[in-house]
C-alpha atoms as a PDB file:
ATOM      1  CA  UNK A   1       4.854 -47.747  75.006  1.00  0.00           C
ATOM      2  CA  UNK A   2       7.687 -46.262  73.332  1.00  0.00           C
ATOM      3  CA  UNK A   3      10.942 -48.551  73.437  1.00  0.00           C
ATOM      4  CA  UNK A   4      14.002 -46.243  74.720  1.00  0.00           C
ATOM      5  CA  UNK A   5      15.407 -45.802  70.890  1.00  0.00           C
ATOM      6  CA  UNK A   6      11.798 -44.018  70.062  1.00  0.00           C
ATOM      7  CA  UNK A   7      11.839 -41.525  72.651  1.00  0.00           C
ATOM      8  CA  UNK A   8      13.453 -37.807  71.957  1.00  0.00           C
ATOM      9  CA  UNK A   9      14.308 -37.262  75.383  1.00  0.00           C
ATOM     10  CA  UNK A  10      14.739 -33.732  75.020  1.00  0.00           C
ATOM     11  CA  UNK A  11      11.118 -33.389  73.494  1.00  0.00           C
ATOM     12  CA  UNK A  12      10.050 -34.055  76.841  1.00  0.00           C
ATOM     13  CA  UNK A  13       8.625 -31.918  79.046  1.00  0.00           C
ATOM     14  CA  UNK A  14      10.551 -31.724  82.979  1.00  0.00           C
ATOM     15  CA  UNK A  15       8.003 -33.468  84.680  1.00  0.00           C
ATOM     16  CA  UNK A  16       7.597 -36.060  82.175  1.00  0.00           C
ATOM     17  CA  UNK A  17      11.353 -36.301  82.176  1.00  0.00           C
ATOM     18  CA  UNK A  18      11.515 -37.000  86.126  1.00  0.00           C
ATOM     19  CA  UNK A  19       8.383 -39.269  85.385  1.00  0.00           C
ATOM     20  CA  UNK A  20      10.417 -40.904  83.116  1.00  0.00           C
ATOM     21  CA  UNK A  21      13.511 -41.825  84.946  1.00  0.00           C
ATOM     22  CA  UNK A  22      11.654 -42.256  88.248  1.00  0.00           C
ATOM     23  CA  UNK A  23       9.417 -45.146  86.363  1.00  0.00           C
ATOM     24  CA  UNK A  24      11.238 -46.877  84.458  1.00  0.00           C
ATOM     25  CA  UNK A  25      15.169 -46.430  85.612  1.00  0.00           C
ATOM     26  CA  UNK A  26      14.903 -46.241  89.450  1.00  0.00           C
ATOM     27  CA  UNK A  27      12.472 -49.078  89.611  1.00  0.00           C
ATOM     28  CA  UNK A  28      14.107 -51.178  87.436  1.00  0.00           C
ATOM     29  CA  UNK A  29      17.612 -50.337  89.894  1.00  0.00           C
ATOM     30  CA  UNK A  30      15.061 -51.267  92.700  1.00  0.00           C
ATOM     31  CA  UNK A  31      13.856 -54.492  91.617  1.00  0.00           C
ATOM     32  CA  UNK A  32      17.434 -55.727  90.143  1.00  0.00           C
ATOM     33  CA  UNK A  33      19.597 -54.194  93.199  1.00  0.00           C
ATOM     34  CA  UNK A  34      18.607 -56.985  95.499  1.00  0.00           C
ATOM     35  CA  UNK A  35      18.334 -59.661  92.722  1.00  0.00           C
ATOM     36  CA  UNK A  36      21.795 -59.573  91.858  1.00  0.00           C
ATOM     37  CA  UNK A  37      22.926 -59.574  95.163  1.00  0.00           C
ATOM     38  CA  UNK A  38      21.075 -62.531  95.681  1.00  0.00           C
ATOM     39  CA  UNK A  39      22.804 -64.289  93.040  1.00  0.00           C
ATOM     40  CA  UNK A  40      26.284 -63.037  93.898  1.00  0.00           C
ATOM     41  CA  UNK A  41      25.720 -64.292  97.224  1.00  0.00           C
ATOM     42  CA  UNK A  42      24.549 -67.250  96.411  1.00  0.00           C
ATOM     43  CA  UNK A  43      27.029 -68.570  93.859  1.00  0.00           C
ATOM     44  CA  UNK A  44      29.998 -67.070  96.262  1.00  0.00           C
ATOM     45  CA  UNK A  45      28.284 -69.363  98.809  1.00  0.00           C
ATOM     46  CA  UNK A  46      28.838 -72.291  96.442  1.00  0.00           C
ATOM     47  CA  UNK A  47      31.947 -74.465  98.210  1.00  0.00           C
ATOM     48  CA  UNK A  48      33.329 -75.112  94.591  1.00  0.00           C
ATOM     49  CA  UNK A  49      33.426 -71.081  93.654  1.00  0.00           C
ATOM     50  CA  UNK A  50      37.101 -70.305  95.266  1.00  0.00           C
ATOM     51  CA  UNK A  51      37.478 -66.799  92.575  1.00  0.00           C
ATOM     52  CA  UNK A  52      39.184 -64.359  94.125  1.00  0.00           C
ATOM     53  CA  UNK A  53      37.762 -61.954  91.454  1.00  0.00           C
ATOM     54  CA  UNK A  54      33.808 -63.036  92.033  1.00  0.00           C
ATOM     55  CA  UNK A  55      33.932 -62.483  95.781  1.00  0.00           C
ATOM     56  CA  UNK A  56      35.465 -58.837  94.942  1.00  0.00           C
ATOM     57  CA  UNK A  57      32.573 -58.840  92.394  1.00  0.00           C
ATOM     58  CA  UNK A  58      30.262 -59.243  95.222  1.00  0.00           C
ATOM     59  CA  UNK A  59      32.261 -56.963  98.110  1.00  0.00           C
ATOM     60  CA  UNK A  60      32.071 -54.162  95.405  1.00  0.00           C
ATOM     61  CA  UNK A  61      28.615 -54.593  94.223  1.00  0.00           C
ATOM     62  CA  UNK A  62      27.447 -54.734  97.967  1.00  0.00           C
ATOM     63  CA  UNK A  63      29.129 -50.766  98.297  1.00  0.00           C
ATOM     64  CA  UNK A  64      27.417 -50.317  94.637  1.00  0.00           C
ATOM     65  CA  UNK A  65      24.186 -50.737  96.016  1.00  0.00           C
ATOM     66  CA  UNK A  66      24.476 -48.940  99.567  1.00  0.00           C
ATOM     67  CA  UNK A  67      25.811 -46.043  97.406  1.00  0.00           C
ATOM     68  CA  UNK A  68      23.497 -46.172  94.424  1.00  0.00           C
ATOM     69  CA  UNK A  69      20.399 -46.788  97.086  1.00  0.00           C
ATOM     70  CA  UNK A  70      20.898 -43.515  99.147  1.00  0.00           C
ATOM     71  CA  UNK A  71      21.412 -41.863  95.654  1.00  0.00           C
ATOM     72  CA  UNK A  72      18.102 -42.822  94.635  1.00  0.00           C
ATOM     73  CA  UNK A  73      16.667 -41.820  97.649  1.00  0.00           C
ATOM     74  CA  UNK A  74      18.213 -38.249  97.369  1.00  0.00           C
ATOM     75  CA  UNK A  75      16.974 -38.128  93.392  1.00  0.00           C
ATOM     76  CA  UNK A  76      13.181 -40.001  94.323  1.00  0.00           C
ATOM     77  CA  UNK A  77      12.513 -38.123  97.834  1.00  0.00           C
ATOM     78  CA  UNK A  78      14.003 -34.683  97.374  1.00  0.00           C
ATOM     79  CA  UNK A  79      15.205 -34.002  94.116  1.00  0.00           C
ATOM     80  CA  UNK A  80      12.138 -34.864  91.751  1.00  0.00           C
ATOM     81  CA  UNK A  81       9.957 -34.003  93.960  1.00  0.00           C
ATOM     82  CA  UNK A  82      11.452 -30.583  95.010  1.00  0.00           C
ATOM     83  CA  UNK A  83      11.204 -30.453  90.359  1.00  0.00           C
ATOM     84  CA  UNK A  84       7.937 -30.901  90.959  1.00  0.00           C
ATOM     85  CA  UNK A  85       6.818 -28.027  93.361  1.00  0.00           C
ATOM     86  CA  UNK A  86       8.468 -25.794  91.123  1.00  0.00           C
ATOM     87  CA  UNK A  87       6.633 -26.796  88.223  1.00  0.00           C
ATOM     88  CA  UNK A  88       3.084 -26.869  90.406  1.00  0.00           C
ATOM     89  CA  UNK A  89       4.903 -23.024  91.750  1.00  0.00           C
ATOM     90  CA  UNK A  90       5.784 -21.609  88.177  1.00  0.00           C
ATOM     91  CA  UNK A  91       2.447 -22.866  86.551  1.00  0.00           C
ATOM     92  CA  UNK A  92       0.268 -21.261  89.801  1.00  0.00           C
ATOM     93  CA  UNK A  93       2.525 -18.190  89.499  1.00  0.00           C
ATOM     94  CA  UNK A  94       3.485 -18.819  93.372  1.00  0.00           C
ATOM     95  CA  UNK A  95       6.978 -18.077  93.014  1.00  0.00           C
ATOM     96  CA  UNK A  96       9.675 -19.426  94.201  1.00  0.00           C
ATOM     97  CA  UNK A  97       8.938 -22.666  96.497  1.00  0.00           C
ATOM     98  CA  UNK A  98      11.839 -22.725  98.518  1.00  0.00           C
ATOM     99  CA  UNK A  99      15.201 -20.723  98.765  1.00  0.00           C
ATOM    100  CA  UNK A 100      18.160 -22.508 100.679  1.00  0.00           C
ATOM    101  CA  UNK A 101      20.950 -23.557  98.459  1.00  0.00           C
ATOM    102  CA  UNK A 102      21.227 -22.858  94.386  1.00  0.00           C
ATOM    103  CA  UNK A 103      20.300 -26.062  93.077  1.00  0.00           C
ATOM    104  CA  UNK A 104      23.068 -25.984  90.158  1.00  0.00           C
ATOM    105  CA  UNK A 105      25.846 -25.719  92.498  1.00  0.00           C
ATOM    106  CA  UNK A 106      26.663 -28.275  95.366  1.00  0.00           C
ATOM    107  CA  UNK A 107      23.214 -30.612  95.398  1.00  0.00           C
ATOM    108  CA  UNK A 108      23.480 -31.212  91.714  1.00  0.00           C
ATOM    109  CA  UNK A 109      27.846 -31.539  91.708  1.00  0.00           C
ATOM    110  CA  UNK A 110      26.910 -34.278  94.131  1.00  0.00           C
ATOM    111  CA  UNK A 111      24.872 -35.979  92.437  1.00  0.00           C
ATOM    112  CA  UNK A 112      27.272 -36.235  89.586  1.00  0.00           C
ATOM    113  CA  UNK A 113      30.340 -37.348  92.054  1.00  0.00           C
ATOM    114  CA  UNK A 114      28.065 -39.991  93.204  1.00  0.00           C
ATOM    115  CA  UNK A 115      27.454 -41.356  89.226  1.00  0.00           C
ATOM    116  CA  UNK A 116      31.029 -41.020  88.864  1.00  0.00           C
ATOM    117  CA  UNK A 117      31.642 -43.288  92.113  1.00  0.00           C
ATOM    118  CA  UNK A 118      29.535 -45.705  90.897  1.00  0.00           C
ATOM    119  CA  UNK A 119      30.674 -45.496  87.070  1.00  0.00           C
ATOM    120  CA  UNK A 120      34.205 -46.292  89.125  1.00  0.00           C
ATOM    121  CA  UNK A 121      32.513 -49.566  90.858  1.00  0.00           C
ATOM    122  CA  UNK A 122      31.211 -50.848  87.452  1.00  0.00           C
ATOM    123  CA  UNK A 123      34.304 -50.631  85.893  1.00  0.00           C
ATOM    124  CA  UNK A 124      36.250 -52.514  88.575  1.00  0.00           C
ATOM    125  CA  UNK A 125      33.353 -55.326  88.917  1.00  0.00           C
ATOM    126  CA  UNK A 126      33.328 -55.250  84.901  1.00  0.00           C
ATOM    127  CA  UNK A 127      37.144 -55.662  85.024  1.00  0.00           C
ATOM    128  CA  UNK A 128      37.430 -58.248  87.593  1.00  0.00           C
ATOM    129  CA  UNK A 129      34.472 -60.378  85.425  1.00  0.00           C
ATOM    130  CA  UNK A 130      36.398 -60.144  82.310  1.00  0.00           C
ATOM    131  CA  UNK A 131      33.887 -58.320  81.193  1.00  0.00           C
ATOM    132  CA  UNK A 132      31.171 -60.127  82.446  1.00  0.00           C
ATOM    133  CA  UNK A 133      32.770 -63.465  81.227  1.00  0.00           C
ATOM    134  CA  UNK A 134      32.461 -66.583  82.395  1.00  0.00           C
ATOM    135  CA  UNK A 135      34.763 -69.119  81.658  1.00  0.00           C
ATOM    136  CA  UNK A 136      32.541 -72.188  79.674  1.00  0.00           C
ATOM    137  CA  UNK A 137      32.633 -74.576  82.232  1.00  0.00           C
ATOM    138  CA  UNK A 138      31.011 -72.066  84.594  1.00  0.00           C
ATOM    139  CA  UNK A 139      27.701 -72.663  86.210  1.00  0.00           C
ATOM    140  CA  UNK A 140      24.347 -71.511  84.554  1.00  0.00           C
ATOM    141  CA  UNK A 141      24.071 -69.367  88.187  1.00  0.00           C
ATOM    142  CA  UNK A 142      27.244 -67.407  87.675  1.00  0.00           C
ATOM    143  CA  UNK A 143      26.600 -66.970  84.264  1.00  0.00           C
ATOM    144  CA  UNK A 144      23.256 -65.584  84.841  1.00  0.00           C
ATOM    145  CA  UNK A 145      25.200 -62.878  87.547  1.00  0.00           C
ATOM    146  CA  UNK A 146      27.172 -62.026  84.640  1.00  0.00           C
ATOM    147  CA  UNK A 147      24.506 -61.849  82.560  1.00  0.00           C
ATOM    148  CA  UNK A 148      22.909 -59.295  85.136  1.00  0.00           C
ATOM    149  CA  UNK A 149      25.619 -57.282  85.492  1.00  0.00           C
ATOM    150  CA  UNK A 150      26.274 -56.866  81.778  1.00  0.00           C
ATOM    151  CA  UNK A 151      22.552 -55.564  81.437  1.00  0.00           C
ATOM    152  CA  UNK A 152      22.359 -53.439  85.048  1.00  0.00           C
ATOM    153  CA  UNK A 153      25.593 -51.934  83.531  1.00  0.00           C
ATOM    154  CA  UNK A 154      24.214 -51.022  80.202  1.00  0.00           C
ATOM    155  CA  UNK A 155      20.939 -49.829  81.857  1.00  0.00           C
ATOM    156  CA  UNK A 156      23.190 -47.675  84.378  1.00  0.00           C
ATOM    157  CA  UNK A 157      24.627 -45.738  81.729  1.00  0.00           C
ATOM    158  CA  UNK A 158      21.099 -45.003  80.208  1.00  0.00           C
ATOM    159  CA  UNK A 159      20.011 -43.589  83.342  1.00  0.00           C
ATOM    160  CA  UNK A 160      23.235 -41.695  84.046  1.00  0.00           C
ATOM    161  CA  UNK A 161      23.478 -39.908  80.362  1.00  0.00           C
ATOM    162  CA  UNK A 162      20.013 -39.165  80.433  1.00  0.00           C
ATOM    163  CA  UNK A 163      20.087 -36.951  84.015  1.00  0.00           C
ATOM    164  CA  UNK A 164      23.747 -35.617  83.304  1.00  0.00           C
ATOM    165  CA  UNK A 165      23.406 -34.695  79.450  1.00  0.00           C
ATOM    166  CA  UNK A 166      19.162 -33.814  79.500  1.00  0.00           C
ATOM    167  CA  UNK A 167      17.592 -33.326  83.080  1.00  0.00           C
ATOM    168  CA  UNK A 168      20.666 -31.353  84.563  1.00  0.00           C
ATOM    169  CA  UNK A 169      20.702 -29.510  81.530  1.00  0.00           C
ATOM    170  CA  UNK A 170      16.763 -28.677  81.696  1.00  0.00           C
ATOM    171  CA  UNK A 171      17.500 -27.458  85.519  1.00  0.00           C
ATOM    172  CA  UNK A 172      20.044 -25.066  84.540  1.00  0.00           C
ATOM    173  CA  UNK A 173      17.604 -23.325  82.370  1.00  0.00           C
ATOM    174  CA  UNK A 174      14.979 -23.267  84.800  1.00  0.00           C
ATOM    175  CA  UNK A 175      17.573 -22.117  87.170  1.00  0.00           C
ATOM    176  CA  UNK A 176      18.389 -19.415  85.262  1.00  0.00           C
ATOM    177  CA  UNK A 177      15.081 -18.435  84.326  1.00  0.00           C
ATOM    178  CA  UNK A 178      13.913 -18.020  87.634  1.00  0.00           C
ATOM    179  CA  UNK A 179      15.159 -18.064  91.153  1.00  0.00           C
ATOM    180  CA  UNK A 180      15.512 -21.872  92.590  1.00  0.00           C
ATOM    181  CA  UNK A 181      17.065 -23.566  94.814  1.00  0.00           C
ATOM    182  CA  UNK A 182      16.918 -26.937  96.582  1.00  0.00           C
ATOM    183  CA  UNK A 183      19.192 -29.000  99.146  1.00  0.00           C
ATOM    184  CA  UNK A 184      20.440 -32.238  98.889  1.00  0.00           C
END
């Protein structure tokens, strides 16, 4: 498999594209989302961990992950799927699939609020770590959480450049070259 430096993103075809991001982004939010809460839970529990800034690392991860869950959901259960009957439509010449709301406007403005919300939340948990941090004498478990949150970061912003600056993109054009639409 190609590693993410190797792949020309907009080479790829939509489907592949929504392929792409379901498989490899949203499951890797999936499987880390509860892990690092685990760990942020845990070493808050610890009676010697008394930072202020870690338990608001926690409180604000906790509304990270009820946000960035019902995201996914919108993106993995209506969204990509929706994609995908219009590809399946377009290639069987059936038309348009469904007509409710333009897809470029509100569902798709949403969806970018939403990454900016949680762009906001990784800032203020990457601020109130130091930048992911910790202090020498801190324990291997809250370095790991660091260490977590440093890479979920990083992996965030993958995901959220590659739907803002390719996928939206490739919707507009298949907006505009033929009549869409899709709610959210």
């Amino acid at each position: 498999m190609k590693t993410y430096q190797q792949i020309d993103f907009n080479e790829l075809e939509l489907e592949e594209l929504v392929d792409y991001i379901s498989d490899k982004h949203h499951a890797y939010c999936k499987q880390m989302l509860p892990l690092i809460n685990s760990h942020l839970y845990n070493v808050t529990a610890a009676e010697e961990i008394k930072d202020a800034g870690l338990i608001s690392i926690r409180k604000y991860f906790t509304d990270f992950s009820t946000i960035l869950d019902q995201h996914l959901r919108k993106e993995d259960e209506i969204l990509f799927p929706f994609i995908k009957n219009i590809l399946d439509a377009k290639r069987n010449n059936e038309g348009n699939p469904l007509s409710q709301v333009p897809l470029m406007g509100n569902p798709l403005h949403i969806l970018v609020k939403e990454h900016q919300k949680l762009i906001s939340l990784l800032s203020i948990m990457r601020n109130d770590s130091h930048n992911y941090f910790a202090p020498e004498r801190s324990s291997a478990a809250l370095k790991l959480c660091y260490s977590e949150l440093y890479e979920f970061e990083n992996e965030f912003h993958k995901h959220m450049f590659i739907e803002e600056n390719i996928l939206f993109p490739k919707l507009t054009t298949l907006e505009q070259n033929k009549s869409i639409s899709c709610k959210i």
